[in-house]
C-alpha atoms as a PDB file:
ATOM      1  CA  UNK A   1     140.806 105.878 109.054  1.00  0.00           C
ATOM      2  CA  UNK A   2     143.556 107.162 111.380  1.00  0.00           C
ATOM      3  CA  UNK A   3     145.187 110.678 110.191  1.00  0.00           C
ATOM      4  CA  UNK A   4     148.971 109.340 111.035  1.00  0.00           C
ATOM      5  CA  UNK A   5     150.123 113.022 110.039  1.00  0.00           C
ATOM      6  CA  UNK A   6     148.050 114.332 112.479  1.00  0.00           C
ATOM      7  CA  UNK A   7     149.458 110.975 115.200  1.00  0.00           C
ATOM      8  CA  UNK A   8     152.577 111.627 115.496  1.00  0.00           C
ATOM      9  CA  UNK A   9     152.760 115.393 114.781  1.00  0.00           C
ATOM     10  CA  UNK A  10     152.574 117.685 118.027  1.00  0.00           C
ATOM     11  CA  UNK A  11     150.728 120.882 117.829  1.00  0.00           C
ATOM     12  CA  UNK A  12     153.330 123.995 117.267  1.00  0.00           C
ATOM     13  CA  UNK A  13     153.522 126.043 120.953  1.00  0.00           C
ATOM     14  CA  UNK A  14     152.734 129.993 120.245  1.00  0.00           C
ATOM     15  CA  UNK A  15     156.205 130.706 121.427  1.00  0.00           C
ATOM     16  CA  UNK A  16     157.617 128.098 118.939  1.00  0.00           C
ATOM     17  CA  UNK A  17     154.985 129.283 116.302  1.00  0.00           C
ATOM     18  CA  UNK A  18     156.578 132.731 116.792  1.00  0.00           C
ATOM     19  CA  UNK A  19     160.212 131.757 116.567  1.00  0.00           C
ATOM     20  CA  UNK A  20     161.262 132.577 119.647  1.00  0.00           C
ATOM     21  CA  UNK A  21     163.944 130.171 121.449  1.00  0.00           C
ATOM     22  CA  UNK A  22     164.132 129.467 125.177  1.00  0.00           C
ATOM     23  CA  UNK A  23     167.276 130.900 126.313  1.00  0.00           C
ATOM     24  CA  UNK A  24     168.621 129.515 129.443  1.00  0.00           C
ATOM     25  CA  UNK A  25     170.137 131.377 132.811  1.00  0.00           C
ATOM     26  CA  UNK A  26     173.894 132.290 132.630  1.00  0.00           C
ATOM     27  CA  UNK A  27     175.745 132.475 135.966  1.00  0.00           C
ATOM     28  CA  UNK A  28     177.925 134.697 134.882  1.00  0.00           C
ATOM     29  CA  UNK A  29     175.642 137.238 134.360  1.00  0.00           C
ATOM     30  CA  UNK A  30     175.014 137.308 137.806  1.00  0.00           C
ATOM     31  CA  UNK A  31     178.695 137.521 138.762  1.00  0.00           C
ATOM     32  CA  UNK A  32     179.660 140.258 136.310  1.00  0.00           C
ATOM     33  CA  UNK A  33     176.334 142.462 138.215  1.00  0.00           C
ATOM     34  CA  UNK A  34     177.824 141.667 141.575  1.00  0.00           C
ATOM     35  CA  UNK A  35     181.743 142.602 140.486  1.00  0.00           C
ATOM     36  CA  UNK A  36     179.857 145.608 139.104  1.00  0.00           C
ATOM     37  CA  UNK A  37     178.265 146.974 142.250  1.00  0.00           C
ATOM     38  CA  UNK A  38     181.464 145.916 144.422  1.00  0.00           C
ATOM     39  CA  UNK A  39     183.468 148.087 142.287  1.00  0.00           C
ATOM     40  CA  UNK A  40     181.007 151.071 142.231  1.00  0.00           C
ATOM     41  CA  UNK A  41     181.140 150.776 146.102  1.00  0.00           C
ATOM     42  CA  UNK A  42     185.219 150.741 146.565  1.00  0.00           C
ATOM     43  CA  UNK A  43     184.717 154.091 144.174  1.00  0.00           C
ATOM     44  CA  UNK A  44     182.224 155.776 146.730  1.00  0.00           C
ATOM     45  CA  UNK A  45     184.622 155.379 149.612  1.00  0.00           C
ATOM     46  CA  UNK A  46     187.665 155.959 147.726  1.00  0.00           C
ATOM     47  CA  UNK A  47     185.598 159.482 146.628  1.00  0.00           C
ATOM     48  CA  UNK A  48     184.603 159.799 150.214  1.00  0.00           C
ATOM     49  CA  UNK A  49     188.529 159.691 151.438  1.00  0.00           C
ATOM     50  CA  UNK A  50     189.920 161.455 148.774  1.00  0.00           C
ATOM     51  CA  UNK A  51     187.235 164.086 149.412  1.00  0.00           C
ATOM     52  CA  UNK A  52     188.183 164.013 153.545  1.00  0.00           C
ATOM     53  CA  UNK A  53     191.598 164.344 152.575  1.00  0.00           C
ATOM     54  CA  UNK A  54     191.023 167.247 150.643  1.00  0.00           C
ATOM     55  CA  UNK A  55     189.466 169.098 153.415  1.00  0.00           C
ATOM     56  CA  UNK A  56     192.048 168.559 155.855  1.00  0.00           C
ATOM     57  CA  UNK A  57     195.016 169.748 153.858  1.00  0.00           C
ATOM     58  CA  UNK A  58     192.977 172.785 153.047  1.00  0.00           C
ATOM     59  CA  UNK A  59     192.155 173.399 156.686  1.00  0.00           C
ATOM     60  CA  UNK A  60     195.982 173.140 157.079  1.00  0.00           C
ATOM     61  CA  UNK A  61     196.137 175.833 154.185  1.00  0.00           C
ATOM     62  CA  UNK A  62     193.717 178.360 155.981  1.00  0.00           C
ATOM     63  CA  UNK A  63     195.884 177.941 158.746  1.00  0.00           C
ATOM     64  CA  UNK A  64     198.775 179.309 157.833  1.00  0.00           C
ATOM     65  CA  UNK A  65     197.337 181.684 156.140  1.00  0.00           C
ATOM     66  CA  UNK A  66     195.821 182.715 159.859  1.00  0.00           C
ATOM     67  CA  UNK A  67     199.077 182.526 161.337  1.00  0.00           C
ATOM     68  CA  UNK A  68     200.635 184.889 158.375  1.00  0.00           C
ATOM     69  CA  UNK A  69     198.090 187.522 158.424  1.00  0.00           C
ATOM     70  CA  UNK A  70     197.490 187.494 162.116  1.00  0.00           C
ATOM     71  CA  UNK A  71     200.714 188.705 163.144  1.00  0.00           C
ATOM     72  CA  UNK A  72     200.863 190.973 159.699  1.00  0.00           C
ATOM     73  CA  UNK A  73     198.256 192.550 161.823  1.00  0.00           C
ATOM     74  CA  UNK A  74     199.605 192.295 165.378  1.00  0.00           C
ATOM     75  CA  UNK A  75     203.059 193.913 163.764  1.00  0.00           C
ATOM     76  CA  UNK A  76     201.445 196.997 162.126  1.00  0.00           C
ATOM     77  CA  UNK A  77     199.712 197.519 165.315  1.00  0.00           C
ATOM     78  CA  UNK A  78     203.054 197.541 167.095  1.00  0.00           C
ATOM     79  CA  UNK A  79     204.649 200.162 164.548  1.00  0.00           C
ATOM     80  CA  UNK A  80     201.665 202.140 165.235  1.00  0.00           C
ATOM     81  CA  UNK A  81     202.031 202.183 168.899  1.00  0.00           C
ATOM     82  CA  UNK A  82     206.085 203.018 168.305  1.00  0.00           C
ATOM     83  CA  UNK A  83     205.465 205.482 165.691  1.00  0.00           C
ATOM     84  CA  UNK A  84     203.851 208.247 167.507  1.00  0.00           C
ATOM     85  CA  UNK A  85     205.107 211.617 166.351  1.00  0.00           C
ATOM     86  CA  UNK A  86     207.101 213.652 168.736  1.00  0.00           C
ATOM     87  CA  UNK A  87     205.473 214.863 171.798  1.00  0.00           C
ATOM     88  CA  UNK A  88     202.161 212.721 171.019  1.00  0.00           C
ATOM     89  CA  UNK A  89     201.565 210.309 173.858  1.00  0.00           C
ATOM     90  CA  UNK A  90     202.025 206.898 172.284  1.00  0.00           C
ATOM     91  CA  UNK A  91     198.786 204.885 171.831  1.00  0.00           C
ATOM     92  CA  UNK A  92     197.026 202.120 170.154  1.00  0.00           C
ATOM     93  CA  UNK A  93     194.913 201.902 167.097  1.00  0.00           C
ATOM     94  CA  UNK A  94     191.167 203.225 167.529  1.00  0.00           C
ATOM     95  CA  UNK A  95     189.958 201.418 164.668  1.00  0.00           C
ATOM     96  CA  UNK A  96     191.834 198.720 161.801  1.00  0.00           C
ATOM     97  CA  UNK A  97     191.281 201.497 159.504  1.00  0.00           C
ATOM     98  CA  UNK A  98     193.891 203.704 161.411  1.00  0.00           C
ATOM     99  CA  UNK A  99     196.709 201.078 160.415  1.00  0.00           C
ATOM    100  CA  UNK A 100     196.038 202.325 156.229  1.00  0.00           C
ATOM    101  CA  UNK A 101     195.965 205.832 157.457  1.00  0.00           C
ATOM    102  CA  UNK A 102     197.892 207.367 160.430  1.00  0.00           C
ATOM    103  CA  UNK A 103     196.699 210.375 160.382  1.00  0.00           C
ATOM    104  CA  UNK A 104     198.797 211.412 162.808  1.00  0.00           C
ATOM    105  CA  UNK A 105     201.486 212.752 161.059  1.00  0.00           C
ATOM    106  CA  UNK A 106     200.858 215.833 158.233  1.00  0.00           C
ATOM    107  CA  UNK A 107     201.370 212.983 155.363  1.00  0.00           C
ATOM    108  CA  UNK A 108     199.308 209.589 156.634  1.00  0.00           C
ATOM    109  CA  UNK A 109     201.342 206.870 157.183  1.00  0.00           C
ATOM    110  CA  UNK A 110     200.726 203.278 156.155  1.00  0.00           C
ATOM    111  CA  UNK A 111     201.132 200.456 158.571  1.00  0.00           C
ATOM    112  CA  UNK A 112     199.759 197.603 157.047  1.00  0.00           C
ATOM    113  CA  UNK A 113     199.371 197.340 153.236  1.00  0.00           C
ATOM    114  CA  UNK A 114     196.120 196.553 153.420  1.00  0.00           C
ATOM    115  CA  UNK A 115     193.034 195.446 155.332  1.00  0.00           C
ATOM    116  CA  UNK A 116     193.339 191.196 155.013  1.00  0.00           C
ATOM    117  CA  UNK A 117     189.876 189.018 155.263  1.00  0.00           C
ATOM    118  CA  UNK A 118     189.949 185.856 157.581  1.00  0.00           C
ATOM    119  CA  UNK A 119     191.372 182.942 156.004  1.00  0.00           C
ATOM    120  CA  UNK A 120     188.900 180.438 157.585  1.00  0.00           C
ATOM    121  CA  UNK A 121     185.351 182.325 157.121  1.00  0.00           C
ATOM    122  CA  UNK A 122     186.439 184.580 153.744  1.00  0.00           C
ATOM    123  CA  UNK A 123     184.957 187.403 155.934  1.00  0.00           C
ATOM    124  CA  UNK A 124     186.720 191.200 156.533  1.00  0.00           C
ATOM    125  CA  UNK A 125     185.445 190.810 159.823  1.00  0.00           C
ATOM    126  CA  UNK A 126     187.768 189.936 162.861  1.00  0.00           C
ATOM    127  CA  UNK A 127     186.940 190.129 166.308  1.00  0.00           C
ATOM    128  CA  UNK A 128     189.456 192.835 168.191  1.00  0.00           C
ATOM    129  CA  UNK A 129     191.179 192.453 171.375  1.00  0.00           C
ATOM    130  CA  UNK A 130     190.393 195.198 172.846  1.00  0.00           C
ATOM    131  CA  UNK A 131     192.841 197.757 175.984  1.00  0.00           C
ATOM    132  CA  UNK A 132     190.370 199.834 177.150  1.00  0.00           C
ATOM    133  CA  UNK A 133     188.599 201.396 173.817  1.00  0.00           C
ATOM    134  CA  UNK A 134     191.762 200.856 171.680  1.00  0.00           C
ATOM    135  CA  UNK A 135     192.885 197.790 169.598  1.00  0.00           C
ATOM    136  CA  UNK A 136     195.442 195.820 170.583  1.00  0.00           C
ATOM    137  CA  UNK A 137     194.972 192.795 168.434  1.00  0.00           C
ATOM    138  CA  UNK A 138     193.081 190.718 166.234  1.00  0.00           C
ATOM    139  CA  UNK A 139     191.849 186.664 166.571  1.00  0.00           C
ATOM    140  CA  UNK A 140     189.532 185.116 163.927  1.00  0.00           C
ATOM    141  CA  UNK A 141     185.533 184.312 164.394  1.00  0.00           C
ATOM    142  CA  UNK A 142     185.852 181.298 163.007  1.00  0.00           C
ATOM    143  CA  UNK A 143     184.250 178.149 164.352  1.00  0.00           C
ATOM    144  CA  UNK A 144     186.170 174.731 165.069  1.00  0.00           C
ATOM    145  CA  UNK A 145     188.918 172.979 166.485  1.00  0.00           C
ATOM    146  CA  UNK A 146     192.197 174.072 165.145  1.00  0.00           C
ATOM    147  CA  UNK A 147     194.468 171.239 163.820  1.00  0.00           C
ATOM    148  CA  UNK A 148     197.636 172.378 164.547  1.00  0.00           C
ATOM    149  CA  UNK A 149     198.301 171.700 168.043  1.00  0.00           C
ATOM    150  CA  UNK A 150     201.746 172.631 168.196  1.00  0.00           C
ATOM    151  CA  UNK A 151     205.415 173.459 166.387  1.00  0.00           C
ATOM    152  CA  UNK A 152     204.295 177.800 166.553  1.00  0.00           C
ATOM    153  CA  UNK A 153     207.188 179.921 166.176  1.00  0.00           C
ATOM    154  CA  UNK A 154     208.015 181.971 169.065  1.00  0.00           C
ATOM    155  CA  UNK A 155     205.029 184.446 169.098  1.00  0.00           C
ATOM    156  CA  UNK A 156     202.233 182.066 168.747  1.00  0.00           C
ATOM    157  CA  UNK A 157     203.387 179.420 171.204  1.00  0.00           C
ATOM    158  CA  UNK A 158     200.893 180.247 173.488  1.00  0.00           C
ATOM    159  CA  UNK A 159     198.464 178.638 170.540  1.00  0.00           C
ATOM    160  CA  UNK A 160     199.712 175.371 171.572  1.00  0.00           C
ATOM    161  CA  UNK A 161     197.161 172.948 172.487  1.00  0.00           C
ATOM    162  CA  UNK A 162     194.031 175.513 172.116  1.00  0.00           C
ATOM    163  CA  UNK A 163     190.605 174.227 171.201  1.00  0.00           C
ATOM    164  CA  UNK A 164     189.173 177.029 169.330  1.00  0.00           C
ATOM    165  CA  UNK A 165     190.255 179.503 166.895  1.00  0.00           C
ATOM    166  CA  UNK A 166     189.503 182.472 168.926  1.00  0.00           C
ATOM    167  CA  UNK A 167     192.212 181.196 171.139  1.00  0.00           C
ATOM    168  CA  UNK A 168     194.326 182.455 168.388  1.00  0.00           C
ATOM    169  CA  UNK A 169     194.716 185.850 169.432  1.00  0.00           C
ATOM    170  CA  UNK A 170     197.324 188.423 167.641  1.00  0.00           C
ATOM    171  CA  UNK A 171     197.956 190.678 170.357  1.00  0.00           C
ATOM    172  CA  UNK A 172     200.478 193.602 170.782  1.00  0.00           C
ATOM    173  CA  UNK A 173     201.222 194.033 174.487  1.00  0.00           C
ATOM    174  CA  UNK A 174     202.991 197.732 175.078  1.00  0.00           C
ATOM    175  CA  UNK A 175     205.692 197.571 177.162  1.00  0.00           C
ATOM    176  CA  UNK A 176     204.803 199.178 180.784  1.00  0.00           C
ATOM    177  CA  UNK A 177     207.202 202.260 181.630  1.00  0.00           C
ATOM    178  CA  UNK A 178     209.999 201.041 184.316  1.00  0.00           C
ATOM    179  CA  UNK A 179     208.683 203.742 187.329  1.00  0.00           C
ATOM    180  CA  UNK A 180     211.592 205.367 189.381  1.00  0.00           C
ATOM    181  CA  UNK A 181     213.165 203.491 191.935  1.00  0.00           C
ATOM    182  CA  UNK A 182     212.347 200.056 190.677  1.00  0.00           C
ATOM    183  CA  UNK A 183     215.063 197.835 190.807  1.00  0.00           C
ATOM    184  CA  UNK A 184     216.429 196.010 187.436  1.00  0.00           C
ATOM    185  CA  UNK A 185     217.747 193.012 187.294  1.00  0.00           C
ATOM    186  CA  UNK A 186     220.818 193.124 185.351  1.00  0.00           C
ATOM    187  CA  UNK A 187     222.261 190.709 182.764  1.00  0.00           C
ATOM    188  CA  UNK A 188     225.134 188.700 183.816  1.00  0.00           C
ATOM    189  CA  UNK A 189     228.606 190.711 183.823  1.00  0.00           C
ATOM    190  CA  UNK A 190     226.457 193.583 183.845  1.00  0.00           C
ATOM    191  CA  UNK A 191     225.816 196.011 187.061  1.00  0.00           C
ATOM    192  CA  UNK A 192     222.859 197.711 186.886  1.00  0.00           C
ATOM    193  CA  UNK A 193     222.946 201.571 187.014  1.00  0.00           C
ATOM    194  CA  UNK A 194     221.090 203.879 189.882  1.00  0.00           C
ATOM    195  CA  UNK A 195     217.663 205.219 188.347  1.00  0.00           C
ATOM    196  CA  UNK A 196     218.277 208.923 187.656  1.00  0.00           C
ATOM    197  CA  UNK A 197     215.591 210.748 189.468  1.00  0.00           C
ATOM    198  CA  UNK A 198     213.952 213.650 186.977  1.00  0.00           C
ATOM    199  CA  UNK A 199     215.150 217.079 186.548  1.00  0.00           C
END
């Protein structure tokens, strides 16, 4: 005799036999990973440009901060050149130190109120300009392009346009002594007085 139970009844699968149901593919799983990745992408760059910009207005920053304590250096050396005591031959600064401490004078004398580190490196090294074996000014050893290009106030236009920051050069120039006889060139309305030959 035929078992009809047996007929018509299929035999259980072991995935079926286990309970386990056959689940099938969503698309939008699929869209929701790619909208996922796309987003984490826009954030890199955005990190990236935000990050860029960051640098840049710093490097601005360091800038003026050059520009500041350059000529705060470049003006002490000036008052040091000027502020030679009485029948001591006016001269420049043989070291930065000199600027803290003019020991010229019976009671130093303070130029500068202190010794400033380079803005761009963080370093208390500058490189000096030198006149003969006495400093006349400062510029930084930094490395790079400057991005200021222009817009310097009046003693710092020669900056204008330089590639390098060691174009960036604080310098006192002293003034060279008018020798007897040489003409001057007098302002207008003005008439410019005979040199008076020394006694």
């Amino acid at each position: 005799m035929f078992d009809f139970h047996r007929a018509i009844t299929p035999t259980p699968t072991h995935r079926e036999s286990a309970g386990a149901r056959v689940v099938p593919p969503n698309p939008m799983r699929g869209v929701l990973l790619l909208g996922l990745l796309l987003a984490m992408a826009i954030s890199g760059v955005a990190l990236l440009v935000a990050l860029d910009v960051w640098a840049v207005t710093r490097q601005r920053q360091q800038e003026q901060e050059l520009l500041f304590v350059g000529e705060q250096y470049r003006m002490a050396i000036a008052r040091y050149y000027h502020a030679a005591p009485k029948g001591v031959p006016r001269a420049l600064p043989a070291t930065l130190q000199d600027l803290l401490q003019d020991d010229r004078y019976s009671i130093p004398v303070r130029h500068l109120r202190r010794l400033y580190a380079d803005p761009l490196t963080g370093a208390p090294q500058w490189g000096a300009v030198l006149n003969g074996k006495r400093i006349a000014g400062v510029y930084s050893l930094a490395k790079g392009t400057p991005l200021k290009q222009g817009g310097f106030a009046k003693e710092a236009q020669n900056f204008a346009g330089k590639s390098s920051y060691r174009e960036w050069a604080f310098v006192f120039t002293p003034p060279t002594p008018i020798p007897v006889g040489r003409a001057v060139r007098p302002t207008p309305g003005e008439t410019a007085a005979p040199p008076t030959a020394p006694q």
